[in-house]
Protein backbone atom coordinates (compact mmCIF):
# COMPACT_ATOMS: atom_id res chain seq x y z
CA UNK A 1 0.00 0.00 0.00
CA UNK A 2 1.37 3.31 -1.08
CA UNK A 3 1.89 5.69 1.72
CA UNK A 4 0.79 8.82 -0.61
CA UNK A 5 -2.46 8.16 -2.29
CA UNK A 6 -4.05 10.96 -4.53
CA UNK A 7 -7.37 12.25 -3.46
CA UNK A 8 -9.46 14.56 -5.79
CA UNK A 9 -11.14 17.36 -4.15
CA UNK A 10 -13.11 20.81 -4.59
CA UNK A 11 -11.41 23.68 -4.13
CA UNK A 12 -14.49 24.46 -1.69
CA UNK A 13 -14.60 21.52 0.10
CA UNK A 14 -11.00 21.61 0.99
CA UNK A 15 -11.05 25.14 2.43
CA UNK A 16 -13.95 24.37 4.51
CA UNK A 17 -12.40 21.47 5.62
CA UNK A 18 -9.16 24.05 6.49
CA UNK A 19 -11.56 26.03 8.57
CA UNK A 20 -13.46 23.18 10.32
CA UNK A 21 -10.10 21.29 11.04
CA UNK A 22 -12.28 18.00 8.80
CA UNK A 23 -12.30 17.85 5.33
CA UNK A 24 -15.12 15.93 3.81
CA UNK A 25 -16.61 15.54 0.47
CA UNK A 26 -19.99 16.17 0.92
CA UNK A 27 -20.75 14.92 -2.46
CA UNK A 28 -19.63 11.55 -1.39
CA UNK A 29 -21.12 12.03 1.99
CA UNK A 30 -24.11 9.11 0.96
CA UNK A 31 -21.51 6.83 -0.08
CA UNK A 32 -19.43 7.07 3.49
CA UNK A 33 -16.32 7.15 2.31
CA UNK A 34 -13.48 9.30 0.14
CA UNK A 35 -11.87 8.45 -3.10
CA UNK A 36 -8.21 8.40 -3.77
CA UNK A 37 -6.39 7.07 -6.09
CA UNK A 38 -2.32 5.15 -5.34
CA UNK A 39 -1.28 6.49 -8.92
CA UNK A 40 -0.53 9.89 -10.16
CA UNK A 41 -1.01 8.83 -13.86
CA UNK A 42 -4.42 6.93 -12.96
CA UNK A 43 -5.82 9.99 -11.25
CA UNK A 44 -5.08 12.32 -14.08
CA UNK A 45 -6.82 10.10 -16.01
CA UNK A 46 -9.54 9.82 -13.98
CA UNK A 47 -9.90 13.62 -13.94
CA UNK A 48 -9.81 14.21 -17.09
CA UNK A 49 -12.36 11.73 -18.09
CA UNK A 50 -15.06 12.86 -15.13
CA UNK A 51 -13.83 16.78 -14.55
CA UNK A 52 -12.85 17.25 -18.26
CA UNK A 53 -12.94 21.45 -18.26
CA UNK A 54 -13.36 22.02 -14.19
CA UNK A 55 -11.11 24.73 -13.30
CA UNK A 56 -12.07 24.50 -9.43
CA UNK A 57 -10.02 20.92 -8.80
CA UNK A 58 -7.35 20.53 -6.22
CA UNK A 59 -5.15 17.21 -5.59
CA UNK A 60 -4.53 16.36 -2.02
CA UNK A 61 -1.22 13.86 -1.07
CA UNK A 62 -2.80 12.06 1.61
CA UNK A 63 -0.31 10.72 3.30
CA UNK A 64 -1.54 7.26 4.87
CA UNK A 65 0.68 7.51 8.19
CA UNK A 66 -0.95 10.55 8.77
CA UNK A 67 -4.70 9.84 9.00
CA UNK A 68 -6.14 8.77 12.19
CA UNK A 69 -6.43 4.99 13.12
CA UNK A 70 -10.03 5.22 12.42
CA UNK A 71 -10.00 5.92 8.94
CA UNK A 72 -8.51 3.11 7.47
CA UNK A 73 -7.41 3.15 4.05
CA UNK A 74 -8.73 -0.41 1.98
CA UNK A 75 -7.94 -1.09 -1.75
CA UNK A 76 -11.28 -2.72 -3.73
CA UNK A 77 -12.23 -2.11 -7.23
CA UNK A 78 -14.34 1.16 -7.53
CA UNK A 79 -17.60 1.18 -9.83
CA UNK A 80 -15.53 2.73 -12.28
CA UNK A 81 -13.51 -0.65 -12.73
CA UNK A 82 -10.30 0.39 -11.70
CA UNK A 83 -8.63 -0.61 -8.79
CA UNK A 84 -7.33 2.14 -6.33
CA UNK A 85 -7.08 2.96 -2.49
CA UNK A 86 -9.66 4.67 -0.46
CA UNK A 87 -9.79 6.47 2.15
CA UNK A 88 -12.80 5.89 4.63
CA UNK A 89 -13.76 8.74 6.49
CA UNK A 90 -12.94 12.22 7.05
CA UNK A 91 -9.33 13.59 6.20
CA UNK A 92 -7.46 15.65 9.15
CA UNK A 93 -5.79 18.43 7.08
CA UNK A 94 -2.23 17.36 9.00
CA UNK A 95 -2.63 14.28 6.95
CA UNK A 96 -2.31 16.14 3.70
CA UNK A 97 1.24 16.24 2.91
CA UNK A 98 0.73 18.66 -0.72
CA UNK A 99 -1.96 20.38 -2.47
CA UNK A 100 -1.67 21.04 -5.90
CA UNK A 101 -4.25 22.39 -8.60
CA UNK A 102 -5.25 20.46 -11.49
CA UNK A 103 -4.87 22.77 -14.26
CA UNK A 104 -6.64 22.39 -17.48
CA UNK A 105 -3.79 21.94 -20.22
CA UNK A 106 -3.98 24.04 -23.66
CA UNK A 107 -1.93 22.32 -25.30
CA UNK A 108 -3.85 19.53 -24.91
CA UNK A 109 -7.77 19.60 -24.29
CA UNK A 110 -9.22 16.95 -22.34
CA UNK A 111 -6.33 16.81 -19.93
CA UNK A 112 -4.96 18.50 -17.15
CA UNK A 113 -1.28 19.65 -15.19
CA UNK A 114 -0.88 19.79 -11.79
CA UNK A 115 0.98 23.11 -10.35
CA UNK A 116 1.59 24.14 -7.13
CA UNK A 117 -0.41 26.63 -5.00
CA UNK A 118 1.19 28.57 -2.30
C-alpha cells in the first residue's frame, strides 16, 4: 500500500475542511467514504475523463501515516472498474502532505497539469 495516495477534491470543500479542522466531500457524503487514487497517472486520467474542463479541482497527497487509526485506508475495485485505495472517512488536514491544482492543459484539451499553490 502506497503511503501517498491521490485524493481529488473541490477547491471548496477543501477550504472548509481548512476552517473546520475535517475535510469531507460532501458529495460523497451518501456513499461514506473518500476516493483516492495510489497512482498519479491513474488519477489524471480519472480527472480528465469525469472533470474534463473544471477549473475548481485541487489534488490532495494524503499521506496514509498521517490519518487517524479510524480511517482506514482499503484497496477494492471502484464502480468505475479500476482498482485504487480509499480512504474511509474524514481527512485531518495534517494528513495532507501537498496540495496542488489540477490545471486544465492548452496544449492539450481533455487533460490537465498539476501546479503548485502557495
Amino acid at each position: 500500500m502506497p503511503s501517498i495516495i491521490y485524493h481529488l477534491a473541490f477547491r471548496s470543500d477543501w477550504e472548509a475542511g481548512l476552517t473546520s479542522g475535517e475535510y469531507r466531500a460532501p458529495s460523497l457524503a451518501d456513499e461514506g467514504f473518500i476516493h483516492a487514487s495510489g497512482d498519479e497517472a491513474q488519477m489524471l486520467r480519472v480527472a480528465a475523463r469525469l472533470f474534463a474542463g473544471r477549473t475548481d479541482l485541487l489534488v490532495l497527497d494524503v499521506d496514509t501515516e498521517r490519518l487517524p487509526n479510524d480511517s482506514p485506508v482499503i484497496r477494492e475495485p471502484a464502480r468505475s472498474g479500476e482498482i485504487y485505495p480509499h480512504v474511509y472517512g474524514p481527512i485531518n488536514p495534517d494528513a495532507v502532505a501537498r496540495v496542488r491544482a489540477l490545471v486544465p492543459d492548452s496544449n492539450n484539451p481533455g487533460t490537465f497539469t498539476l501546479a503548485d499553490i502557495g
